[in-house]
Structures are given as structure tokens and as C-alpha cells.
N, C-alpha and C. Protein backbone atom coordinates (compact mmCIF):
# COMPACT_ATOMS: atom_id res chain seq x y z
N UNK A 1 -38.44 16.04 19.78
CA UNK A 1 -37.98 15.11 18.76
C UNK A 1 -36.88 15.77 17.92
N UNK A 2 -35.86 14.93 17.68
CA UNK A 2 -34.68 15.86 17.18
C UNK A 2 -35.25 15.28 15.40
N UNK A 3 -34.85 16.36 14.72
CA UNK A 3 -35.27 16.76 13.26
C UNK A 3 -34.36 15.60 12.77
N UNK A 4 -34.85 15.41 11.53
CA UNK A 4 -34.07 14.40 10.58
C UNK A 4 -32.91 15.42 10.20
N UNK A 5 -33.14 16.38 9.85
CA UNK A 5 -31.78 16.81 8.73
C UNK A 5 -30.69 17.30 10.00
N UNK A 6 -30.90 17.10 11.12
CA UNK A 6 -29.93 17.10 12.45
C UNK A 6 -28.99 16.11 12.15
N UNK A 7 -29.76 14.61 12.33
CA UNK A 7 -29.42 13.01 11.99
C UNK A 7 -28.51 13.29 10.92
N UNK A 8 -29.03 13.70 9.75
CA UNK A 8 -28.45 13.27 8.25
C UNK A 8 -27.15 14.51 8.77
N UNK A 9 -26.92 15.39 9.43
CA UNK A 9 -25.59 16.26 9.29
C UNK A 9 -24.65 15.80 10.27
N UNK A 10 -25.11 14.90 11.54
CA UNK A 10 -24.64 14.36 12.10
C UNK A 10 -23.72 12.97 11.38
N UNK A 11 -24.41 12.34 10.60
CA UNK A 11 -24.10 11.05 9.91
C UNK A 11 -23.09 11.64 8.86
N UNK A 12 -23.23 12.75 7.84
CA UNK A 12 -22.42 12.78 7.15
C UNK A 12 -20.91 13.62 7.80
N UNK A 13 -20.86 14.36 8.24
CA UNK A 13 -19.93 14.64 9.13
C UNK A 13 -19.08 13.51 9.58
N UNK A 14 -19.99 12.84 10.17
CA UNK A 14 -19.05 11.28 10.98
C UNK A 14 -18.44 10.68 9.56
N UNK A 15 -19.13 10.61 8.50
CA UNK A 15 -18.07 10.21 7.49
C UNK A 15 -17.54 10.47 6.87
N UNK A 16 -17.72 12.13 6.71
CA UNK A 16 -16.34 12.49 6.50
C UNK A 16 -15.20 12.55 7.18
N UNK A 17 -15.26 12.30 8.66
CA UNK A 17 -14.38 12.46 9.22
C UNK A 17 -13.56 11.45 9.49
N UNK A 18 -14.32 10.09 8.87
CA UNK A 18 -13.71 9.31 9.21
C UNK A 18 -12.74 8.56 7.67
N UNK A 19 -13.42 9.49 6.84
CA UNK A 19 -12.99 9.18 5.32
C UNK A 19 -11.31 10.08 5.39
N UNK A 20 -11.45 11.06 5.78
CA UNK A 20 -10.42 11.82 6.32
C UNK A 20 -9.39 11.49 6.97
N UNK A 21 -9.42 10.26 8.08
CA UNK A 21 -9.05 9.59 8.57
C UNK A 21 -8.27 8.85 8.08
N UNK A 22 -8.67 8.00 7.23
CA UNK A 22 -8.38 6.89 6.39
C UNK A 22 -7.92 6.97 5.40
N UNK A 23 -8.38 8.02 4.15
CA UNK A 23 -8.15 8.28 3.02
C UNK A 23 -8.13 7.18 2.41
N UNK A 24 -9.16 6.00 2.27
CA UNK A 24 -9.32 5.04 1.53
C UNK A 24 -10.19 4.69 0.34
N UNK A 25 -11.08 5.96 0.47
CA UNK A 25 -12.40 6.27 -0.92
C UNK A 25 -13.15 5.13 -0.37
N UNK A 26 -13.45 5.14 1.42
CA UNK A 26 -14.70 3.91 1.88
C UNK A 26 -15.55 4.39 2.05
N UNK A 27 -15.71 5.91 2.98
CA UNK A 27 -16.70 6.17 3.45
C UNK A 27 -17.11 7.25 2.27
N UNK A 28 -16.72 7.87 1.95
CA UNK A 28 -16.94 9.39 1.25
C UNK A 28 -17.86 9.21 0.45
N UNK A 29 -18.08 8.07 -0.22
CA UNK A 29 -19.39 7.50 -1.31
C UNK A 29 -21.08 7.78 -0.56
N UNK A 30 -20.51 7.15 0.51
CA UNK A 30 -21.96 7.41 1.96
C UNK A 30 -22.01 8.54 2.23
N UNK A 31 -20.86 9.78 2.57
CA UNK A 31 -21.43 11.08 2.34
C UNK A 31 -22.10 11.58 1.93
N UNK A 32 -21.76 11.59 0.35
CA UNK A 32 -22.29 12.23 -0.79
C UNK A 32 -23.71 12.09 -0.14
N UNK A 33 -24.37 10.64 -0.04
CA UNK A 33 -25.48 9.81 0.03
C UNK A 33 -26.03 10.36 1.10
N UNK A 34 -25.52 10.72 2.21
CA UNK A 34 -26.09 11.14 3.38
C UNK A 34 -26.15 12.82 3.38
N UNK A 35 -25.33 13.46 2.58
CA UNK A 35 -25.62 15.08 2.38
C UNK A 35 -26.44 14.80 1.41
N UNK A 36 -27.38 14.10 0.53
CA UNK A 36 -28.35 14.02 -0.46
C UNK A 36 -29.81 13.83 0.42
N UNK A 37 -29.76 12.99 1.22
CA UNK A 37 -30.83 12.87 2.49
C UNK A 37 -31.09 13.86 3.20
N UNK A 38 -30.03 14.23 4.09
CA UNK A 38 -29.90 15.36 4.18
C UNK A 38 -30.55 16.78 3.62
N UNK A 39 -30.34 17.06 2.37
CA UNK A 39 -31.36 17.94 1.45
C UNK A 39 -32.76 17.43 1.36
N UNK A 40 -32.77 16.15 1.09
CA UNK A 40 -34.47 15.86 1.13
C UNK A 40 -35.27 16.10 2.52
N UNK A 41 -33.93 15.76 3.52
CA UNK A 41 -35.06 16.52 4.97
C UNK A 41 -35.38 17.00 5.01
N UNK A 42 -34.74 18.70 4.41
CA UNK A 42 -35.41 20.00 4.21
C UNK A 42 -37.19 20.08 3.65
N UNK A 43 -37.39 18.99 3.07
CA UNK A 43 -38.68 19.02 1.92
C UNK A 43 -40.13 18.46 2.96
N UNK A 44 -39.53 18.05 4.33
CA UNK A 44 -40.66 17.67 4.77
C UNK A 44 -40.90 16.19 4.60
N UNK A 45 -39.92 15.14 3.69
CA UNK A 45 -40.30 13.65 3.27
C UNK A 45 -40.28 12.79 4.54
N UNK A 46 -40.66 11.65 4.29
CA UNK A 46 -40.78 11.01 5.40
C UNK A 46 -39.00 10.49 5.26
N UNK A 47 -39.07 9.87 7.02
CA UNK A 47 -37.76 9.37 7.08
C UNK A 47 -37.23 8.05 6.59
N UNK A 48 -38.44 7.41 5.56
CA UNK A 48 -37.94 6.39 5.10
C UNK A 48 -37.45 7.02 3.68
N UNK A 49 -38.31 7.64 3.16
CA UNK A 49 -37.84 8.47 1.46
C UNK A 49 -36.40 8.47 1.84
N UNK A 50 -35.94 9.21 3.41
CA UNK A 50 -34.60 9.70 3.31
C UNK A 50 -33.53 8.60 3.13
N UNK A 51 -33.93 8.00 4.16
CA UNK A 51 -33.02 6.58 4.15
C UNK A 51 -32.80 6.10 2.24
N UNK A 52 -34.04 5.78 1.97
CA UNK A 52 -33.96 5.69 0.03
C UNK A 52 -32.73 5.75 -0.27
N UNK A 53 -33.51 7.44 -0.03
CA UNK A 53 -32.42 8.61 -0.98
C UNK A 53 -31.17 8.39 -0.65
N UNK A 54 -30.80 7.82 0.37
CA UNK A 54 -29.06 7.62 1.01
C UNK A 54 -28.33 6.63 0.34
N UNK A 55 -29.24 5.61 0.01
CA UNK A 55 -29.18 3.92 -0.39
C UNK A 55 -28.44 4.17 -1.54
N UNK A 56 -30.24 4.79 -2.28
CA UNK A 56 -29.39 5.07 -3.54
C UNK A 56 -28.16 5.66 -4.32
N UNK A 57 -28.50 7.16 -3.52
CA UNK A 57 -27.16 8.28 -3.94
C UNK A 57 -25.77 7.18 -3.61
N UNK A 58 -25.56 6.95 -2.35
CA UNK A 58 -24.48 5.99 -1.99
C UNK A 58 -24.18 4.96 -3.06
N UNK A 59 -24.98 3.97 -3.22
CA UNK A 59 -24.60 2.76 -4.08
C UNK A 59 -24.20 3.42 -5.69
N UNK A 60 -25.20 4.27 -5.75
CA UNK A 60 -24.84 4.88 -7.61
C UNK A 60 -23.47 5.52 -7.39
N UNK A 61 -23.36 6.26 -6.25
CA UNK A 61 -21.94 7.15 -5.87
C UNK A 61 -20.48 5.54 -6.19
N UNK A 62 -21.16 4.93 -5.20
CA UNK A 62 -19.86 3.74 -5.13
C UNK A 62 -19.49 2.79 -6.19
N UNK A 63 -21.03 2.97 -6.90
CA UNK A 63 -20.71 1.87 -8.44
C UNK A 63 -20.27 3.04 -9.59
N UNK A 64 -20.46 3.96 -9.70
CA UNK A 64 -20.02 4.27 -11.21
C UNK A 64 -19.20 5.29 -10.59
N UNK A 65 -19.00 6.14 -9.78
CA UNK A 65 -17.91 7.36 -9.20
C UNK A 65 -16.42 6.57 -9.10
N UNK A 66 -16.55 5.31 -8.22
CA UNK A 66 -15.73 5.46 -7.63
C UNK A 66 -14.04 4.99 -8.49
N UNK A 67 -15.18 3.60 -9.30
CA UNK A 67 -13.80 3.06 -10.03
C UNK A 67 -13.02 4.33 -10.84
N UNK A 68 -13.66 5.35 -11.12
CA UNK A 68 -13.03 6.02 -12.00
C UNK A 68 -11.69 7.09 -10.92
N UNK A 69 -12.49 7.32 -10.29
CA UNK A 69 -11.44 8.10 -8.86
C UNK A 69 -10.54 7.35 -8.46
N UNK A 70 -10.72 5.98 -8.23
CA UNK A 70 -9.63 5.14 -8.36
C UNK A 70 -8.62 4.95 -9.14
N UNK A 71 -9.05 5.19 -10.25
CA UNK A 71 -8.34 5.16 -11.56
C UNK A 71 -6.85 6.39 -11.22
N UNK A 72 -7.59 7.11 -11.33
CA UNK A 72 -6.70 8.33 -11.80
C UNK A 72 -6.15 8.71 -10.18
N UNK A 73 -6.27 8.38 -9.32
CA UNK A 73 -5.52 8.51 -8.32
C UNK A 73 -4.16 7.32 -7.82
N UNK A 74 -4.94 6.17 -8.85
CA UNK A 74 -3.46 5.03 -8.59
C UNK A 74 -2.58 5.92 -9.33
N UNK A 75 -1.51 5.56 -8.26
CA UNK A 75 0.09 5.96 -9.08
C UNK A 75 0.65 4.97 -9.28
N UNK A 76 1.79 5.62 -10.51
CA UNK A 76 1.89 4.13 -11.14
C UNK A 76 3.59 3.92 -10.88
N UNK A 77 4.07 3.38 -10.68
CA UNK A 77 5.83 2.95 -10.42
C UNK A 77 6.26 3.29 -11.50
N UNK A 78 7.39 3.78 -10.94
CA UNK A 78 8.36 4.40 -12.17
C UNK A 78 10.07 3.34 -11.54
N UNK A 79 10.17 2.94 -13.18
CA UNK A 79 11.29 2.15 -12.74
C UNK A 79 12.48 2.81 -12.57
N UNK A 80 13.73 2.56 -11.51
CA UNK A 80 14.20 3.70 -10.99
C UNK A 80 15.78 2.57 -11.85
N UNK A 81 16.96 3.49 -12.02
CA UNK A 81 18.12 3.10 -12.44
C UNK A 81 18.39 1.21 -11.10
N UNK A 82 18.20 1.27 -9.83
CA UNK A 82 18.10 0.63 -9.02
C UNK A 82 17.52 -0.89 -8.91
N UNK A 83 16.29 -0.84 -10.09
CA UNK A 83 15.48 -1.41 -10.28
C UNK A 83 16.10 -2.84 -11.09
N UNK A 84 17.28 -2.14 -12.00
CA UNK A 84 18.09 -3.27 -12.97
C UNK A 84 18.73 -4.27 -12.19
N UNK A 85 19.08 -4.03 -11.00
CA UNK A 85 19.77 -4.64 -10.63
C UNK A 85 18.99 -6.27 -9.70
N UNK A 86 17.49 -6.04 -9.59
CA UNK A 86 17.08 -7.03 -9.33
C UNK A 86 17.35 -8.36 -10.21
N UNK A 87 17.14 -9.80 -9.88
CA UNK A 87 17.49 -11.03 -10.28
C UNK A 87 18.88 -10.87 -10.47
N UNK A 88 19.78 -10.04 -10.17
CA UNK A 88 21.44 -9.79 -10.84
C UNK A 88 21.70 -10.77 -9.59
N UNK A 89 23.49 -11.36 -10.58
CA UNK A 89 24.07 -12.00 -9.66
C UNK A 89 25.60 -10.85 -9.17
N UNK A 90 25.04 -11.16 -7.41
CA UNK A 90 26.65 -10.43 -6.57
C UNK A 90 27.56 -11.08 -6.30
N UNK A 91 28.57 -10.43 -5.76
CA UNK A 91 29.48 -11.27 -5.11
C UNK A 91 29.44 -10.51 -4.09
N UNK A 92 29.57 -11.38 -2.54
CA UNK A 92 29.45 -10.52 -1.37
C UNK A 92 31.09 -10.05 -1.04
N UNK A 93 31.54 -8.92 -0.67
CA UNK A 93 32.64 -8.33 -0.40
C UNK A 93 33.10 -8.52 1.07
N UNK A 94 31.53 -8.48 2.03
CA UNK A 94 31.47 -8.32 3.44
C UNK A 94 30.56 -9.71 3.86
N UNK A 95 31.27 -10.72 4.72
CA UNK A 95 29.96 -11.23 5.34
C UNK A 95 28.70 -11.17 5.73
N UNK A 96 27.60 -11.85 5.32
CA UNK A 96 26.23 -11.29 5.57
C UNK A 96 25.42 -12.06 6.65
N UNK A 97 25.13 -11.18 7.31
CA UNK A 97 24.98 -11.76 8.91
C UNK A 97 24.17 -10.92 9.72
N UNK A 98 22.53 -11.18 9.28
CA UNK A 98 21.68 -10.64 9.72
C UNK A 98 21.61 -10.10 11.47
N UNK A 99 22.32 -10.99 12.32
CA UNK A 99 22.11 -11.05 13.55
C UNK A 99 22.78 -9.87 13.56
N UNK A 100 24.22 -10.29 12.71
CA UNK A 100 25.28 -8.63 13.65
C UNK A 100 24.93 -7.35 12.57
N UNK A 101 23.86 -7.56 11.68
CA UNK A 101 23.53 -6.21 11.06
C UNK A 101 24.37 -5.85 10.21
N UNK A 102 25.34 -7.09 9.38
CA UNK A 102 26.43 -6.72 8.49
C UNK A 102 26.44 -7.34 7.50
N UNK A 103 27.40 -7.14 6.08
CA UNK A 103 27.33 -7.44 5.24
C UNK A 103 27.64 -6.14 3.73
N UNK A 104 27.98 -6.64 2.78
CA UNK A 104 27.78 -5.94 1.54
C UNK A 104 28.13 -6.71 0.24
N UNK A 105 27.58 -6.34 -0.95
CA UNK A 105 27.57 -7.22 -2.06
C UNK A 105 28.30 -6.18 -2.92
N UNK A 106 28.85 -6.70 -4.00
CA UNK A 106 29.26 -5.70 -5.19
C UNK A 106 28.49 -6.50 -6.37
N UNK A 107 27.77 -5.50 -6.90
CA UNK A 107 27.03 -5.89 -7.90
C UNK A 107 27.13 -4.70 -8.83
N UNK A 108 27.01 -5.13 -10.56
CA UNK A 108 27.95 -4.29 -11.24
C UNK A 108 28.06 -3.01 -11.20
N UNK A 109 29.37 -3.57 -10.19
CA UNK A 109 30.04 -2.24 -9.99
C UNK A 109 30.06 -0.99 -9.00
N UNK A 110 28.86 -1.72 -8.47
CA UNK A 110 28.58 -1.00 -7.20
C UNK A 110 28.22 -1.75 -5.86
N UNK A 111 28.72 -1.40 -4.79
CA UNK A 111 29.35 -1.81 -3.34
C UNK A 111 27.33 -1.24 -3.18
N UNK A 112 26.85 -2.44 -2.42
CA UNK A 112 25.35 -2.24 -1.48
C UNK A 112 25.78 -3.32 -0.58
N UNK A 113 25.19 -1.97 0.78
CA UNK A 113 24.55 -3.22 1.88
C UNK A 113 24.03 -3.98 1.75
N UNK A 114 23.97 -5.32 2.26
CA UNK A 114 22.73 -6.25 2.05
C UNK A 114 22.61 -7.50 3.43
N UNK A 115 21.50 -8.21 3.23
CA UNK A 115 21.19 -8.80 4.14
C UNK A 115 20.22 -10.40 3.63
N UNK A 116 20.75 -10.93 4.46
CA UNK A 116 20.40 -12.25 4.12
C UNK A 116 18.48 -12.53 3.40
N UNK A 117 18.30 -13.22 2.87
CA UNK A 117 16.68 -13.52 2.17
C UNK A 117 15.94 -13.99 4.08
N UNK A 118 17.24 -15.15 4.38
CA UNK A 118 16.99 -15.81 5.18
C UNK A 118 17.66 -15.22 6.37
N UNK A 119 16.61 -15.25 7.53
CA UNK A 119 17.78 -14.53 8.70
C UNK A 119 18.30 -15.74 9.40
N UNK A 120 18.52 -16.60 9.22
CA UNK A 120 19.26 -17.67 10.02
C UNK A 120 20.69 -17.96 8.82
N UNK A 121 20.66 -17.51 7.76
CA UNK A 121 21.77 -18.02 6.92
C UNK A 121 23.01 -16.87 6.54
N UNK A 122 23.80 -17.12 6.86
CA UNK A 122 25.05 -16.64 7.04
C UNK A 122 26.05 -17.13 5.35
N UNK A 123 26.23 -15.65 5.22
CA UNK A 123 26.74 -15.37 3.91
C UNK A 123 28.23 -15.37 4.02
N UNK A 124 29.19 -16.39 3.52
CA UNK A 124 30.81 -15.78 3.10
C UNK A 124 31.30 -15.01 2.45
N UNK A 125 32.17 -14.07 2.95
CA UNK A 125 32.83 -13.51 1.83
C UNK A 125 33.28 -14.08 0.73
N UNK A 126 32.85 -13.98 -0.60
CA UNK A 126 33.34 -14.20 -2.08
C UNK A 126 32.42 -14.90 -2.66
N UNK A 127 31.55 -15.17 -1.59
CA UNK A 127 29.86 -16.19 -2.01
C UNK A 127 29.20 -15.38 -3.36
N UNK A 128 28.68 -15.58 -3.88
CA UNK A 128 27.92 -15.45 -5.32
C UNK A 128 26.12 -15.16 -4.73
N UNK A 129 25.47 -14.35 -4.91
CA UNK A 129 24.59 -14.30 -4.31
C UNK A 129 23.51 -13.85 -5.22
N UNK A 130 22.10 -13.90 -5.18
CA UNK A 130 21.35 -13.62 -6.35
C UNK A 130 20.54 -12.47 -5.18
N UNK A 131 20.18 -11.37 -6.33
CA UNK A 131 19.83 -9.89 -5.95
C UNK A 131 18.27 -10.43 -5.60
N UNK A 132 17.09 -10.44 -4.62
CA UNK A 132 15.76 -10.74 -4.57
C UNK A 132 14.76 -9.50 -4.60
N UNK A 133 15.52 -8.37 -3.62
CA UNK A 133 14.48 -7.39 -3.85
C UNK A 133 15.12 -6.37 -2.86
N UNK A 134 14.87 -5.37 -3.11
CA UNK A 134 15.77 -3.77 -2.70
C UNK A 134 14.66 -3.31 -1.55
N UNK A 135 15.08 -3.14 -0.43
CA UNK A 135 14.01 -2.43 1.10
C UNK A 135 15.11 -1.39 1.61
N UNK A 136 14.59 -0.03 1.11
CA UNK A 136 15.42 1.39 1.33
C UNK A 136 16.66 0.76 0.85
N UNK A 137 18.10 1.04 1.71
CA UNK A 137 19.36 1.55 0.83
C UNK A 137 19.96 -0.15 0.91
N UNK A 138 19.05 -0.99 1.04
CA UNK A 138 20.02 -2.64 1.24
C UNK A 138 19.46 -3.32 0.37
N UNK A 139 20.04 -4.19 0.09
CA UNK A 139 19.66 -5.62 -0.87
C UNK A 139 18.95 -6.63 -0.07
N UNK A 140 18.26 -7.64 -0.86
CA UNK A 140 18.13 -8.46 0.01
C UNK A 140 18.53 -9.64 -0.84
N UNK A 141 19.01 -10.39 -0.41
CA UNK A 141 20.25 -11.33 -1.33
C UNK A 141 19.87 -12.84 -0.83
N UNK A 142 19.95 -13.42 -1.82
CA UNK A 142 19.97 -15.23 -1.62
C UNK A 142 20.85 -16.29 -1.93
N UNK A 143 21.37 -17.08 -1.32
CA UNK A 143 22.29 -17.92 -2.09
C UNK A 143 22.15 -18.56 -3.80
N UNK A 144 23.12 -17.89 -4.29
CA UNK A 144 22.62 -19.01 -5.65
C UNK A 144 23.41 -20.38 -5.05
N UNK A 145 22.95 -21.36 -6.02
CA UNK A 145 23.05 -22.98 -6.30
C UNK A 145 24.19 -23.33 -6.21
N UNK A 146 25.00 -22.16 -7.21
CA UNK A 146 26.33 -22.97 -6.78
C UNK A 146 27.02 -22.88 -5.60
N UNK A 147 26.62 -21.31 -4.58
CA UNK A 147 27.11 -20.99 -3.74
C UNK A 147 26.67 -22.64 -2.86
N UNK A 148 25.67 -22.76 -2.81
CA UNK A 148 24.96 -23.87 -1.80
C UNK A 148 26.31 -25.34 -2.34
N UNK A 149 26.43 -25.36 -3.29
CA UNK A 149 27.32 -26.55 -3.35
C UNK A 149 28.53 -26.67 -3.31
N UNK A 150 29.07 -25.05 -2.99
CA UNK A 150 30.79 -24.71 -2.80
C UNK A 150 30.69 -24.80 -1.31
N UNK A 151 29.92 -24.64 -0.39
CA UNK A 151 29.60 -24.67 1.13
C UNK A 151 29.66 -26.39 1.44
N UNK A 152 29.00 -26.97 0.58
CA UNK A 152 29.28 -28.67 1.15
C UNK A 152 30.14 -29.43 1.60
């Protein structure tokens, strides 16, 4: 008969390894819980005490540990000079034309790649374009209103 505290080093192992894996703060709560069982094997308890002891350590681990580890491990955004330039209105310099991978806006004052909101809509040069949201070194740009009614 293989020993309980075999089981319980087997089980916590597997979650750490799989917490390791992931780095999501899912499993590591059940560790704790299962290296706590684990120690009670040593004592001779039966294998339901152990199981208990896992339940508990785990759930107390996951309700009051964790939000706080959470806490202090979110990072928090730092707004970057880059950041101003969202909702801004451009003017495109370069046609924007998702298919052929081209395009650029000047927005104050500075020349960015950019690329359509929409990949089927094709941007003119001198079009007026509203800034939506920055993905690495490009814009991602939308027609403003009036552009839509200088096109009619």
C-alpha cells in the first residue's frame, strides 16, 4: 500500500508545477493545502483528517492570501508621453491601406504609421482621421464625420 504522505508529495509537486507553468496564483493556494496534509501524514491521521486538512488550508489559503498577493503584484500603467495622443485628430500624409500594409498620419507634429480601425476601408491622403488606440509603433485610426462626408 503506497503511504499517504507519498500521495500528498506527489499532489503538491503536480501543483506546483503546474502553478509554475502558468503563473496565474490558481494552483499554488492547493499547494500550500496539500504540503499541510502532507505534514499531517507524518502523524499517523486517517486519510480523511488529511483530505480536511487540504480543504481547509486551501480554501483559507485562497480566501484571505490570495486577494492580497493579487494586490501587490498587479502592475499598474504608467501613462507614457504616447498616450496624449489618443482621441487626437490626424491628418493622413500617406494612404491607409491595410491590404498593402501602408499608410501614415501626422499628428501634432509627429509623422506615425497607421492603419485603418477598419480593414476593408481605405484612407486618402489629406483625410482627417481620429487617433483610436496605439498597437506597438502604429496608430490605429478612424474616419472622422467629416472625412465620411468629404468622400460622398
Amino acid at each position: 500500500m503506497l503511504a499517504h504522505y507519498i500521495t500528498w508529495l506527489f499532489v503538491m509537486i503536480g501543483l506546483v508545477a503546474l502553478e509554475a507553468s502558468t503563473m496565474t496564483l490558481t494552483c499554488i493556494w492547493f499547494a500550500v493545502g496539500a504540503f499541510c496534509a502532507f505534514v499531517t501524514s507524518f502523524f499517523h491521521t486517517a486519510f480523511l483528517t488529511q483530505l480536511f486538512v487540504f480543504a481547509i488550508v486551501s480554501g483559507v489559503a485562497l480566501v484571505l492570501v490570495k486577494p492580497v498577493v493579487k494586490e501587490k503584484m498587479m502592475t499598474r500603467r504608467t501613462a507614457t508621453n504616447a498616450d496624449r495622443i489618443l482621441s487626437q485628430t490626424a491628418v493622413v500624409t500617406e494612404e491607409i491601406n491595410n491590404d498593402l500594409a501602408m499608410g501614415q498620419v501626422s499628428v501634432k507634429g509627429q509623422i506615425w504609421t497607421a492603419r485603418s480601425f477598419e480593414d476593408s476601408v481605405v484612407i486618402p491622403k489629406g483625410a482627417r482621421v481620429k487617433v483610436r488606440e496605439i498597437s506597438g509603433v502604429k496608430l490605429i485610426v478612424e474616419k472622422t464625420e467629416e472625412t465620411k462626408e468629404c468622400t460622398l
